[in-house]
C-alpha atoms as a PDB file:
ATOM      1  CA  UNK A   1       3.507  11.358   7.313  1.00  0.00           C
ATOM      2  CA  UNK A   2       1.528   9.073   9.442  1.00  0.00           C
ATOM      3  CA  UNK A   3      -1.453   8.972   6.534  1.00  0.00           C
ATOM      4  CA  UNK A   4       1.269   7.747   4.058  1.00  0.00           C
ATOM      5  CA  UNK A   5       2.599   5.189   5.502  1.00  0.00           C
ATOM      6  CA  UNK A   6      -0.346   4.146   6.780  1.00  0.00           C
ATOM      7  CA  UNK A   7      -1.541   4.122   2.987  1.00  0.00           C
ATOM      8  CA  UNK A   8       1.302   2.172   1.666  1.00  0.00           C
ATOM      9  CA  UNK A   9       0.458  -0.455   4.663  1.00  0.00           C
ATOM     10  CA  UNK A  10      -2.817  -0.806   3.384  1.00  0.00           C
ATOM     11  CA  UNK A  11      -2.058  -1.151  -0.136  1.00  0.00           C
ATOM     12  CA  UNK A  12       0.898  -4.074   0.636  1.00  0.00           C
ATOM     13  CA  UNK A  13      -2.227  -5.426   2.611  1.00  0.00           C
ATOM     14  CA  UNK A  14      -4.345  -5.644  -0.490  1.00  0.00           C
ATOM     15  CA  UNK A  15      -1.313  -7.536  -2.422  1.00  0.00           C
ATOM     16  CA  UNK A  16      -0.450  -9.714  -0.374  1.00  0.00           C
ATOM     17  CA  UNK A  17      -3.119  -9.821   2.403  1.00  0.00           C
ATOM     18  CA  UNK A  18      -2.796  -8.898   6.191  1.00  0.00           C
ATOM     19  CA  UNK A  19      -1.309 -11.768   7.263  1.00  0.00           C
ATOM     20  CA  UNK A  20       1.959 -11.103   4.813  1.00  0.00           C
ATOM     21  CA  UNK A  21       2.577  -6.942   5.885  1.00  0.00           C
ATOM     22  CA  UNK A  22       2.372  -6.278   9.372  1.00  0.00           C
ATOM     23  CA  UNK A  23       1.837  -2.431  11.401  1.00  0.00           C
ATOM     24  CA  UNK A  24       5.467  -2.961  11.578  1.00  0.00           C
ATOM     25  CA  UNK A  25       6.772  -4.339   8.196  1.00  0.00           C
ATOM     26  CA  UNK A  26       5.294  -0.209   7.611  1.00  0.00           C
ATOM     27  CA  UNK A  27       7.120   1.263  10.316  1.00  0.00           C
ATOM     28  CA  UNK A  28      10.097  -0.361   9.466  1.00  0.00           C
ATOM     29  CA  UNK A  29      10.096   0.860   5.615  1.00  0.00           C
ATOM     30  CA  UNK A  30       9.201   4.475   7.258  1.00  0.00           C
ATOM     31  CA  UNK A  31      11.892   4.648   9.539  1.00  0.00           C
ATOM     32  CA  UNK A  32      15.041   2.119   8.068  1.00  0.00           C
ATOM     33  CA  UNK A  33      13.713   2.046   4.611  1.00  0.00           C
ATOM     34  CA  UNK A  34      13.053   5.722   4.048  1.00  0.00           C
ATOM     35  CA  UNK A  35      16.684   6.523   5.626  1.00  0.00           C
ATOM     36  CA  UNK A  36      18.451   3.850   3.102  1.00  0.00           C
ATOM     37  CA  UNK A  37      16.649   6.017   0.088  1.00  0.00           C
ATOM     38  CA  UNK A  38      18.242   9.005   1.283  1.00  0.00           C
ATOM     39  CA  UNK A  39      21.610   7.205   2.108  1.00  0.00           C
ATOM     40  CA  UNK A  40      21.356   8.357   5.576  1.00  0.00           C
ATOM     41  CA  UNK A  41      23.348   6.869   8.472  1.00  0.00           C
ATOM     42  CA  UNK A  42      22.142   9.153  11.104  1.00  0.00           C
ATOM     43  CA  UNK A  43      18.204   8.725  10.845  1.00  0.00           C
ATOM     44  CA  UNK A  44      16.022   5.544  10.499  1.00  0.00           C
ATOM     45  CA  UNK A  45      16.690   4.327  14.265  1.00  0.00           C
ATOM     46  CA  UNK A  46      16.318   5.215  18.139  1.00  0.00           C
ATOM     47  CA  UNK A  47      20.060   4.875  18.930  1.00  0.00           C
ATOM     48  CA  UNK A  48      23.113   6.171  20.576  1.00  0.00           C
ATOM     49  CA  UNK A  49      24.755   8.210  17.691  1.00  0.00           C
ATOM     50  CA  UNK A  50      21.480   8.974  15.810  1.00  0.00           C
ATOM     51  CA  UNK A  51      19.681  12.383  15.205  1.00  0.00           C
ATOM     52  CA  UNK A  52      17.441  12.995  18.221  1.00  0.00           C
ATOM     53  CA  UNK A  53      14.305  13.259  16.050  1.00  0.00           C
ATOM     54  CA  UNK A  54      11.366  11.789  17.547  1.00  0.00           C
ATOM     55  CA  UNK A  55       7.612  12.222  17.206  1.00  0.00           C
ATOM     56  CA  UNK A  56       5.285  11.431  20.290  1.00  0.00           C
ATOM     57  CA  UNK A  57       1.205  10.993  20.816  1.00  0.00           C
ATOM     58  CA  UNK A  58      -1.163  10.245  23.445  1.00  0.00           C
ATOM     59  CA  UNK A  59      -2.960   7.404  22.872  1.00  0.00           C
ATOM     60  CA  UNK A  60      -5.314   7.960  25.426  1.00  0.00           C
ATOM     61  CA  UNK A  61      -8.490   9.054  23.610  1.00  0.00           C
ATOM     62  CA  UNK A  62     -11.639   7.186  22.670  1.00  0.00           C
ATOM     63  CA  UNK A  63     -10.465   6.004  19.080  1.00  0.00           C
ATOM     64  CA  UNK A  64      -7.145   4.535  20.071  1.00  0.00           C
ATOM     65  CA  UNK A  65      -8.734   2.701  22.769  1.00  0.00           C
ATOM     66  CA  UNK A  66      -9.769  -0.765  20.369  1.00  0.00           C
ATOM     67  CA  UNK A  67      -5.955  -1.330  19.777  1.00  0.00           C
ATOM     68  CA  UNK A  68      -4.042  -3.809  20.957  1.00  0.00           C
ATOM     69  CA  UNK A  69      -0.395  -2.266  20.148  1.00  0.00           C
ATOM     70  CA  UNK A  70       0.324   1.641  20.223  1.00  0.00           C
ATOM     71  CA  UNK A  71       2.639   1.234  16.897  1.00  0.00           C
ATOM     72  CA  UNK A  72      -0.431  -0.111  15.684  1.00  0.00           C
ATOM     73  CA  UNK A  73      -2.915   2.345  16.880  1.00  0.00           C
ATOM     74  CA  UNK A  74      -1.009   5.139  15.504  1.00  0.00           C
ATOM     75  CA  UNK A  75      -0.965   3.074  11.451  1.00  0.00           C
ATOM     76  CA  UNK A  76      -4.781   1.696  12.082  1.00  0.00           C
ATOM     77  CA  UNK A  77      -6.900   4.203  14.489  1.00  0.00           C
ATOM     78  CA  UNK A  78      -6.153   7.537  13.233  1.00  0.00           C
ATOM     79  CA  UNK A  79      -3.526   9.444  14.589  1.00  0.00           C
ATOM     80  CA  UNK A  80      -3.623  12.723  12.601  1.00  0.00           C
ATOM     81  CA  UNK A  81      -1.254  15.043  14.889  1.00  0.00           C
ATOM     82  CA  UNK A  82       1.858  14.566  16.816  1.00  0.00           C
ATOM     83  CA  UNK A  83       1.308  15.622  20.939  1.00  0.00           C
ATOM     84  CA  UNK A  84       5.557  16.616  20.925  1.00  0.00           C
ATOM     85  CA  UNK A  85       7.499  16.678  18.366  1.00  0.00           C
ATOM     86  CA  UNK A  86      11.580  16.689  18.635  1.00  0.00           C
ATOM     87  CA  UNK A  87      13.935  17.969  15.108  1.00  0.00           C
ATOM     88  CA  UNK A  88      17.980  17.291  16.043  1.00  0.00           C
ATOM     89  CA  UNK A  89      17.588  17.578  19.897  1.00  0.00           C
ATOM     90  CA  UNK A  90      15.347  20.855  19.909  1.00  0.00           C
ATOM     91  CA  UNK A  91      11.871  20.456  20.920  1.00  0.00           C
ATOM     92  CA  UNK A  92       9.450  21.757  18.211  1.00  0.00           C
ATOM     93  CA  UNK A  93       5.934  21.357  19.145  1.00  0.00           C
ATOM     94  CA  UNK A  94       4.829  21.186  22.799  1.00  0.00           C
ATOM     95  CA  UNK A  95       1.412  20.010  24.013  1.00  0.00           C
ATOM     96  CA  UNK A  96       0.075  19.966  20.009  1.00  0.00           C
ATOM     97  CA  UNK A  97       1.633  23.403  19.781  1.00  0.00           C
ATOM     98  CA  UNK A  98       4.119  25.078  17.749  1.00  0.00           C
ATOM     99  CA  UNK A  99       5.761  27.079  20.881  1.00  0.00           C
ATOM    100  CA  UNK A 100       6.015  30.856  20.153  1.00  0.00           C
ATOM    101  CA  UNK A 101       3.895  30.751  17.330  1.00  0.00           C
ATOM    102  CA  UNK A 102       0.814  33.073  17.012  1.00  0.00           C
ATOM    103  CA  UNK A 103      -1.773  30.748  15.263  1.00  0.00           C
ATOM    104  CA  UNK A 104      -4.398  34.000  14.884  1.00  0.00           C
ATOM    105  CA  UNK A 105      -2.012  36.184  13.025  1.00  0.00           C
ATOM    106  CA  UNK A 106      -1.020  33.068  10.343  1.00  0.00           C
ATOM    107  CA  UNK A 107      -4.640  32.116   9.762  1.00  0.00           C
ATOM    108  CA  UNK A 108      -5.405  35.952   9.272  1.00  0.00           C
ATOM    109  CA  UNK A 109      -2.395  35.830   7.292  1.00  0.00           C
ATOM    110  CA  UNK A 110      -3.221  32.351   5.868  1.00  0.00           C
ATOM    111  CA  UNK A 111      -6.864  34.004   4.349  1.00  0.00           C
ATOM    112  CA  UNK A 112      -5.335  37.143   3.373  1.00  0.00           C
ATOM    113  CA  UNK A 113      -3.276  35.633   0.848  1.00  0.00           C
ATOM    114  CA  UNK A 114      -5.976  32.987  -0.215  1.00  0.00           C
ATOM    115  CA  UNK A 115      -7.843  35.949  -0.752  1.00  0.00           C
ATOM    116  CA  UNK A 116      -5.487  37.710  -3.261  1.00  0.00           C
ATOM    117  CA  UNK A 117      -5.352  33.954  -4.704  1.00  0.00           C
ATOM    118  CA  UNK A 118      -8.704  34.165  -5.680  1.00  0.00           C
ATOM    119  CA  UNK A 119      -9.100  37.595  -6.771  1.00  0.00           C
ATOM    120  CA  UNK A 120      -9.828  38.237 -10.383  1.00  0.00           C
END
């Protein structure tokens, strides 16, 4: 989610130049604008009444360290995976992990069915 709204950041930049669309003129249509589309009331915001969603990253390796911001680090320097992720108040990946998940068996899995994909 990260890549795309990095993208439409950098396309808004092309338009209408740097200056004009701002790291957070793109969180802001992300967050607000994407929960207006859906005509949602409880998402968009960090707030008392909200849905306890949140996404969270270190920002303490070697390509983040140029930034200036860490809104804008996330949108300019790369940030491909979330460190912790939250869904409505339940913590659903810990430490860049999906927590009782066994990542061998769903790649195995994963190339098994790829397999059959490609079968003639």
């Amino acid at each position: 989610m990260i890549g795309e709204v990095r993208q439409a950041m950098l396309l808004q930049r092309l338009r209408y130049g740097a200056a004009q669309v701002s790291h957070l003129d793109a969180w802001r249509w992300a967050t607000e604008g994407g929960a207006r589309v859906l005509g949602r009331t409880d998402i968009g915001k960090l707030a008392g009444g909200q849905q306890a969603d949140l996404a969270l990253f270190k920002l303490d390796e070697l390509r983040f360290s140029g930034s200036h911001e860490p809104l804008a680090a996330l949108l300019l320097c790369g940030a491909q995976r979330a460190d912790w992720v939250m869904v409505n108040g339940q913590w659903t990946v810990e430490e860049g992990a999906i927590p009782g998940l066994d990542l061998e068996q769903l790649m195995a899995d994963h190339w098994q069915a790829a397999r059959r994909l490609a079968a003639p």
